[in-house]
C-alpha atoms as a PDB file:
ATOM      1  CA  UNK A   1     -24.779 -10.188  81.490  1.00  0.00           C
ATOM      2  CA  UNK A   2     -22.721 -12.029  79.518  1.00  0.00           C
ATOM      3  CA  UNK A   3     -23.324 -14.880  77.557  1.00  0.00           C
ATOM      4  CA  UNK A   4     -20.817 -17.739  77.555  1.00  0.00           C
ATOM      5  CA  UNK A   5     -20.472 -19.923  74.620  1.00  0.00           C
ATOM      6  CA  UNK A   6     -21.293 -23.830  74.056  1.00  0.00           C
ATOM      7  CA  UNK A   7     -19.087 -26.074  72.677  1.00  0.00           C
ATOM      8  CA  UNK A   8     -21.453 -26.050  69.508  1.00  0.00           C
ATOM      9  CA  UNK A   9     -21.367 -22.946  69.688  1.00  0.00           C
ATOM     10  CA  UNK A  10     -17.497 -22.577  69.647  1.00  0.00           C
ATOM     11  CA  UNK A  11     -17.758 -25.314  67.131  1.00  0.00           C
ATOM     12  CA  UNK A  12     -19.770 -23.544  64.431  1.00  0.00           C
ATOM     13  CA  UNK A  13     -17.791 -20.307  65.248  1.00  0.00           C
ATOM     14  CA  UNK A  14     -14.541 -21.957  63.755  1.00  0.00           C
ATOM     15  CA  UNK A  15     -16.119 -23.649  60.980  1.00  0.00           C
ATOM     16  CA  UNK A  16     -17.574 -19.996  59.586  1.00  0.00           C
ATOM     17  CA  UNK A  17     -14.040 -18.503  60.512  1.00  0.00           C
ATOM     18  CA  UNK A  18     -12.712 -21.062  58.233  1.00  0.00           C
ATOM     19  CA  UNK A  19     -15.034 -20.898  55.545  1.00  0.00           C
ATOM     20  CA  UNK A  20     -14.019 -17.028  55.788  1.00  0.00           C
ATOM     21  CA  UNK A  21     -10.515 -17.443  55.553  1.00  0.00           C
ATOM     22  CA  UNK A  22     -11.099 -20.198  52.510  1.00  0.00           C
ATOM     23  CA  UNK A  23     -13.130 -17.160  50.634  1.00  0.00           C
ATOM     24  CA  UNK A  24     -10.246 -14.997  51.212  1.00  0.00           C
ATOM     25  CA  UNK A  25      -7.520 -17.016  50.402  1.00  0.00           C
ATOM     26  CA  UNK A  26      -9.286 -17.920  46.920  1.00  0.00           C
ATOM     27  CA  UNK A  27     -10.288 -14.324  46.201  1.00  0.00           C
ATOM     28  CA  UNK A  28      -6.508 -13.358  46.701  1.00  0.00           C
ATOM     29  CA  UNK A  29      -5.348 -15.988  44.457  1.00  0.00           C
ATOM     30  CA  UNK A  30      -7.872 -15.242  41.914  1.00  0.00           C
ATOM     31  CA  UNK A  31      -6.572 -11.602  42.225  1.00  0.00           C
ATOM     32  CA  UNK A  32      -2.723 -12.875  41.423  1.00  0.00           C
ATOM     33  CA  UNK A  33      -3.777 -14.533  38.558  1.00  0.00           C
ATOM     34  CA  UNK A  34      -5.920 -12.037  36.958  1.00  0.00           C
ATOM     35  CA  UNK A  35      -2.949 -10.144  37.280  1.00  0.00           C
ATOM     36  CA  UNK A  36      -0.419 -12.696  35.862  1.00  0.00           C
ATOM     37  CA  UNK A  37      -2.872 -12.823  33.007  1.00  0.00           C
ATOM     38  CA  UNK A  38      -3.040  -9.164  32.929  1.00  0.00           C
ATOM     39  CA  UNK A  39       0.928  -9.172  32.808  1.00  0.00           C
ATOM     40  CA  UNK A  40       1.067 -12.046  30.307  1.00  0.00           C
ATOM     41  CA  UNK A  41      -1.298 -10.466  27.823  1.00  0.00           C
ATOM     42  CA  UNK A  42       0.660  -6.529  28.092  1.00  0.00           C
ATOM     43  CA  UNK A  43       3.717  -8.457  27.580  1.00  0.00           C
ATOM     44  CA  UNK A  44       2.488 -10.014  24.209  1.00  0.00           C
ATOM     45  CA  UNK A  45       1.006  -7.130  22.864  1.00  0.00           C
ATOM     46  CA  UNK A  46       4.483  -5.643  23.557  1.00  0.00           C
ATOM     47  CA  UNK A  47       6.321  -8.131  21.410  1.00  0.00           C
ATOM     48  CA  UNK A  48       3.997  -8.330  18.657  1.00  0.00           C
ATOM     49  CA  UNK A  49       4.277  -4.203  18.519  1.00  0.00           C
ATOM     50  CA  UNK A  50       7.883  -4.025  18.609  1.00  0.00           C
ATOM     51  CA  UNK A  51       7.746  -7.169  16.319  1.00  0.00           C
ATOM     52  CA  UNK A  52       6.039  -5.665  13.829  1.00  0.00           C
ATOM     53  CA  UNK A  53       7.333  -1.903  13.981  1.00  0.00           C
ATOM     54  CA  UNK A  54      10.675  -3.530  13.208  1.00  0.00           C
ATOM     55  CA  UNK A  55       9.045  -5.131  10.213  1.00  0.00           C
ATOM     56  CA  UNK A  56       7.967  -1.863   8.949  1.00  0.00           C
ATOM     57  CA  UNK A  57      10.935  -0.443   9.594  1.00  0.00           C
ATOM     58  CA  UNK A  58      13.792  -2.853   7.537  1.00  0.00           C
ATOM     59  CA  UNK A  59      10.576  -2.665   4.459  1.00  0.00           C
ATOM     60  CA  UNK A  60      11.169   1.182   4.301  1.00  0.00           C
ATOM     61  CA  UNK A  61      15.018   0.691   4.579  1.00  0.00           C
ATOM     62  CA  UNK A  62      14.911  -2.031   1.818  1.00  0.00           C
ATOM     63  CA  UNK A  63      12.431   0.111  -0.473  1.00  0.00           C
ATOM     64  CA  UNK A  64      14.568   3.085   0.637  1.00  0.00           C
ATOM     65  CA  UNK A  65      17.863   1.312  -0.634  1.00  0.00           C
ATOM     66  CA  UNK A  66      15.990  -0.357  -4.017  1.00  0.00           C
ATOM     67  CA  UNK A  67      14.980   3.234  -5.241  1.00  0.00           C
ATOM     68  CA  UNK A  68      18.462   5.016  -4.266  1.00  0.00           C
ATOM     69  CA  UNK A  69      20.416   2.064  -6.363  1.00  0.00           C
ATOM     70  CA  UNK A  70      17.957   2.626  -9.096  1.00  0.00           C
ATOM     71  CA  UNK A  71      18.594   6.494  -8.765  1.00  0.00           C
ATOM     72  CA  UNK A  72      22.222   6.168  -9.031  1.00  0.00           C
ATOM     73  CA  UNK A  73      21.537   3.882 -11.956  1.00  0.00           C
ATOM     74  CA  UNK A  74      19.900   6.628 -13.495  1.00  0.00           C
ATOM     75  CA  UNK A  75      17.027   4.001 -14.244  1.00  0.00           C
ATOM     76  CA  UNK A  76      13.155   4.687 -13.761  1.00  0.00           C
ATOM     77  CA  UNK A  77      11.778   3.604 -10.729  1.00  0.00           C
ATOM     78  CA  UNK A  78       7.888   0.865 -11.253  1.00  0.00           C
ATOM     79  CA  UNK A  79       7.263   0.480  -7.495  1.00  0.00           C
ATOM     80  CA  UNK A  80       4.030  -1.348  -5.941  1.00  0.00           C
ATOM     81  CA  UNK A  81       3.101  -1.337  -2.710  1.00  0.00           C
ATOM     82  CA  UNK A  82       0.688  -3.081  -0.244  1.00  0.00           C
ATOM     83  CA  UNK A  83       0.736  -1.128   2.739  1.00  0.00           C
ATOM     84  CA  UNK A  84      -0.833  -4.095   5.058  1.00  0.00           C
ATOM     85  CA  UNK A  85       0.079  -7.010   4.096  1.00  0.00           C
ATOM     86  CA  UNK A  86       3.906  -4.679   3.427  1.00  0.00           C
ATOM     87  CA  UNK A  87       3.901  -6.719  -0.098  1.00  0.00           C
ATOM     88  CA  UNK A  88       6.053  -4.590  -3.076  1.00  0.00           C
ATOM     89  CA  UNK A  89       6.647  -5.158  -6.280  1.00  0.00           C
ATOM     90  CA  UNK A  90       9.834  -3.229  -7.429  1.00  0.00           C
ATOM     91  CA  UNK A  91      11.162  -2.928 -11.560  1.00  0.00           C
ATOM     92  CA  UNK A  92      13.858  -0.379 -12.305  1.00  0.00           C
ATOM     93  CA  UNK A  93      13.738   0.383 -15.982  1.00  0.00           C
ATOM     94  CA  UNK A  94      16.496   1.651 -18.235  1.00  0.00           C
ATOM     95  CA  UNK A  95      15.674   4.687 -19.219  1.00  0.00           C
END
């Protein structure tokens, strides 16, 4: 026996399918932008790594340089460092 449907019946049936698709829709967009965050944020991080590797890198290279010229100079080498904030202070001294 089958049971044919009212025209409330068919009514309320679309309404829920809508509501349904509505959830679905949102949950969808809320997954693409958890993901752009997601993407935003990694890329950040990123820069501020490479950002601050670089850093690190041109302070060895200038310390690096300093203390060879002061070498060649035959000169003693007064160097203090700050490893996190990458503050020196560098004095080559006549010997």
């Amino acid at each position: 026996m089958e049971k044919k449907l009212t025209e409330a019946d068919k009514g309320e049936y679309k309404y829920k399918l809508q509501k349904f698709r509505k959830a679905v829709a949102m949950k969808k967009r809320s997954q693409i932008s958890n993901w752009k965050i997601t993407l935003m944020i990694t890329t950040l991080l990123l820069v501020l790594v490479t950002l601050y590797m670089s850093k690190r890198y041109f302070y060895s290279k200038e310390i690096e340089l300093l203390t060879e010229s002061c070498q060649q100079a035959d000169g003693k080498i007064i160097l203090e460092t700050h490893y996190l904030s990458m503050d020196y202070s560098f004095e080559c001294q006549k010997k």
